[in-house]
C-alpha atoms as a PDB file:
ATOM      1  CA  UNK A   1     -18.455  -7.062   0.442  1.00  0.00           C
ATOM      2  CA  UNK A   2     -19.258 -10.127   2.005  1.00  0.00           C
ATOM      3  CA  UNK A   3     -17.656 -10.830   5.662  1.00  0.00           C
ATOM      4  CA  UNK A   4     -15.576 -14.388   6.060  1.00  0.00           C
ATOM      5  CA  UNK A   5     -17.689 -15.340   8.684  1.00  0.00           C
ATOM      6  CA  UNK A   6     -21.178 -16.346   8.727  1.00  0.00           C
ATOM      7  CA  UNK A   7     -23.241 -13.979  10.184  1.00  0.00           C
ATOM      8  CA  UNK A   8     -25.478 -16.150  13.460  1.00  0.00           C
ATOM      9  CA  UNK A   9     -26.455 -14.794  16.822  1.00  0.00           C
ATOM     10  CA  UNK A  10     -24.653 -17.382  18.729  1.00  0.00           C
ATOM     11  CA  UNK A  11     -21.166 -16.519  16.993  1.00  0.00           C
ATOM     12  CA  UNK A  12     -19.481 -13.830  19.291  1.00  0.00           C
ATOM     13  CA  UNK A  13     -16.372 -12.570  17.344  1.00  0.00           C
ATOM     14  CA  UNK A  14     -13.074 -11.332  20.219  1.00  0.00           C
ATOM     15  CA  UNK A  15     -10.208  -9.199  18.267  1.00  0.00           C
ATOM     16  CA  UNK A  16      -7.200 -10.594  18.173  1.00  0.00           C
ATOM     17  CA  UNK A  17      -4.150  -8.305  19.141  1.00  0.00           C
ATOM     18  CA  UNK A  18      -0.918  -8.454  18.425  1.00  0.00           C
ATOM     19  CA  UNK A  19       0.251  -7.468  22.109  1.00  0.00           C
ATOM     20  CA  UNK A  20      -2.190  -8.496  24.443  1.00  0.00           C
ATOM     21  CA  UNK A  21      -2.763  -6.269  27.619  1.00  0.00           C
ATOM     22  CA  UNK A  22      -2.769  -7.125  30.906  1.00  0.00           C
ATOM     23  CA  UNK A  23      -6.527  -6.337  30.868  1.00  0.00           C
ATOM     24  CA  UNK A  24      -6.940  -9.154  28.493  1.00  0.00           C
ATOM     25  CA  UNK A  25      -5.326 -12.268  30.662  1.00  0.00           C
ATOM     26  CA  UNK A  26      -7.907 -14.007  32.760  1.00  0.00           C
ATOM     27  CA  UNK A  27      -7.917 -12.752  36.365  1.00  0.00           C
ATOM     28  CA  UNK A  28      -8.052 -16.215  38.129  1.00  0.00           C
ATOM     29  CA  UNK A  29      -6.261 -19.694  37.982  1.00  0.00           C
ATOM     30  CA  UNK A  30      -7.479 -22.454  36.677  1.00  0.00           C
ATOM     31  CA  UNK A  31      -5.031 -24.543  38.788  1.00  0.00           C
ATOM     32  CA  UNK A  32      -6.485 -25.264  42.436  1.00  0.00           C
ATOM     33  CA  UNK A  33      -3.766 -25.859  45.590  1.00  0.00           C
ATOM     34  CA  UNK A  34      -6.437 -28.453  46.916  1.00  0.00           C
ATOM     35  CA  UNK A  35      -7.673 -30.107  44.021  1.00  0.00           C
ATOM     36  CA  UNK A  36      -3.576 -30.475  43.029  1.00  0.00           C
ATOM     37  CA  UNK A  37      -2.787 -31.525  46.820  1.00  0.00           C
ATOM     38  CA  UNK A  38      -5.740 -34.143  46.207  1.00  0.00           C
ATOM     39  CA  UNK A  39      -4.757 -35.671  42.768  1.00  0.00           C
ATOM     40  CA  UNK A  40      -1.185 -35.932  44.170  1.00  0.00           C
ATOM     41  CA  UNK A  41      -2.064 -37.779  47.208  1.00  0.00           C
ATOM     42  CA  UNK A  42      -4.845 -39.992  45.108  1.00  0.00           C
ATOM     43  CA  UNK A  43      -1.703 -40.786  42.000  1.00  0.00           C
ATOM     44  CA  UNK A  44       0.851 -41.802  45.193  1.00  0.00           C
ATOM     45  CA  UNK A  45      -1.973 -44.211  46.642  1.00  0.00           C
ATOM     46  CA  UNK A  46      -2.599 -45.590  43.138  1.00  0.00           C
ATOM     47  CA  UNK A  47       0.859 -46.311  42.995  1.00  0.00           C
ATOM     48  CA  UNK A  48       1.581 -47.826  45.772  1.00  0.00           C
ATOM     49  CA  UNK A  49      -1.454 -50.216  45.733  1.00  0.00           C
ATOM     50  CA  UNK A  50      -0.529 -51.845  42.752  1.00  0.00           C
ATOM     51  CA  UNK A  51       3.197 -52.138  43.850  1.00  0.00           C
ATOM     52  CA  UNK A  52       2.044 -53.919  46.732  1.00  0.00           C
ATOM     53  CA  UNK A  53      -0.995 -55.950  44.508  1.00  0.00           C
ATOM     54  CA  UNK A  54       1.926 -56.981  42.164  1.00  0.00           C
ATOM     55  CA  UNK A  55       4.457 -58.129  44.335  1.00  0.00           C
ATOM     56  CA  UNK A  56       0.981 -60.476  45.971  1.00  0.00           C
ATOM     57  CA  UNK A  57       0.357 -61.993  42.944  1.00  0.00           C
ATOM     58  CA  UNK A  58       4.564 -62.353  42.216  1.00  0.00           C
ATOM     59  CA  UNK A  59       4.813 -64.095  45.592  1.00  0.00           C
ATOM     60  CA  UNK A  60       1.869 -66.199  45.111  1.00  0.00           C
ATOM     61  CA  UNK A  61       2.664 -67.622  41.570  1.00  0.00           C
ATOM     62  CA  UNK A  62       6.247 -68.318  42.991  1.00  0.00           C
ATOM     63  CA  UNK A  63       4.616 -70.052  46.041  1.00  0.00           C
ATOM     64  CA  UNK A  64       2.302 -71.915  44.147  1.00  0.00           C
ATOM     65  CA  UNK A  65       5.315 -73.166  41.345  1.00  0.00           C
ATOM     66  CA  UNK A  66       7.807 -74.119  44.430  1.00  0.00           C
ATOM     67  CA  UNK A  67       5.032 -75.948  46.019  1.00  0.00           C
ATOM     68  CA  UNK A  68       4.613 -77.894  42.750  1.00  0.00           C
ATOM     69  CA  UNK A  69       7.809 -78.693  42.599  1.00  0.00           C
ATOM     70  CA  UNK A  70       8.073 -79.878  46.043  1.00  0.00           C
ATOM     71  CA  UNK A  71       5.175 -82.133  45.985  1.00  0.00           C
ATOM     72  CA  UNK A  72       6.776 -83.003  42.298  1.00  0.00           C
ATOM     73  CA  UNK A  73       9.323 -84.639  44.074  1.00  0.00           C
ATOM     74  CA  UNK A  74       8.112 -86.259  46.854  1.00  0.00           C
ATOM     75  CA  UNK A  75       5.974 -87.851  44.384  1.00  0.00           C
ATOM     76  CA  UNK A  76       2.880 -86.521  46.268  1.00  0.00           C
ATOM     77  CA  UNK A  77       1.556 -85.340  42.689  1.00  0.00           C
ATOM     78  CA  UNK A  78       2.370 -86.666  39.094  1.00  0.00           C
ATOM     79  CA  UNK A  79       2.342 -84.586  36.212  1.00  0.00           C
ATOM     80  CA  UNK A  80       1.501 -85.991  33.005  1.00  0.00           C
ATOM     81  CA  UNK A  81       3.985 -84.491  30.075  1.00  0.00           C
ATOM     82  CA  UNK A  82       3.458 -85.424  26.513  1.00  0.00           C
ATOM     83  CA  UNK A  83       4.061 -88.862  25.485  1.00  0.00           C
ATOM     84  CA  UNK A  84       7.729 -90.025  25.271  1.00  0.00           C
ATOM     85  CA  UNK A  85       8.862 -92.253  22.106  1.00  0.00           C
ATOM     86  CA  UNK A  86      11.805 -94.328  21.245  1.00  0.00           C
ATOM     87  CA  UNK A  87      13.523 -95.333  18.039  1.00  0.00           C
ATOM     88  CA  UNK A  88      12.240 -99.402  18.896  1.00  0.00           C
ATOM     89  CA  UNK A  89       8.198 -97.966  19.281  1.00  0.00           C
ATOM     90  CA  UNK A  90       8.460 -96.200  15.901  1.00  0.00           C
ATOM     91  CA  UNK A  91       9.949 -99.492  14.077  1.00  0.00           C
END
C-alpha cells in the first residue's frame, strides 16, 4: 500500500501526539523583553507625533479660514461667489 504522502527528501514527517510532552514544547521564547520594550516605546512615539501633526494642520486650516474671514470683512480681499440672478434679469 501506497503512503498519503509523497515520498521527497526535503519532506521531513514529525508524529503528531495526542498529549504532547514537555520534551516536545520549544525550550525558548519567541517573545524578546527588549525588542517588546522597543516596539512599545516606537508605537507611543508614533502616536503622539501624529496627535501633535494633526492638531498643526487643525490649527492652521482654522487660522487660515478666520484670517479669510477677517480680511473678508474689512474688505481687504473679495471673493467671487457664483453669479446672483433676479426674477427682472431672467424676463
Amino acid at each position: 500500500m501506497s503512503s498519503p504522502l509523497p515520498s521527497s527528501p526535503n519532506l521531513i514527517a514529525y508524529p503528531i501526539r495526542a498529549n504532547p510532552q514537555a520534551d516536545d514544547l520549544p525550550t525558548e521564547s519567541i517573545l524578546s523583553p527588549s525588542q517588546l520594550t522597543f516596539g512599545g516605546l516606537c508605537g507611543i512615539c508614533a502616536g503622539v507625533f501624529v496627535k501633535k501633526g494633526a492638531k498643526l494642520v487643525a490649527f492652521t486650516l482654522g487660522a487660515g479660514y478666520v484670517l479669510m474671514q477677517v480680511s473678508c470683512r474689512r474688505r481687504d480681499v473679495a471673493l467671487a461667489g457664483p453669479p446672483s440672478y433676479s426674477i427682472s434679469d431672467i424676463e
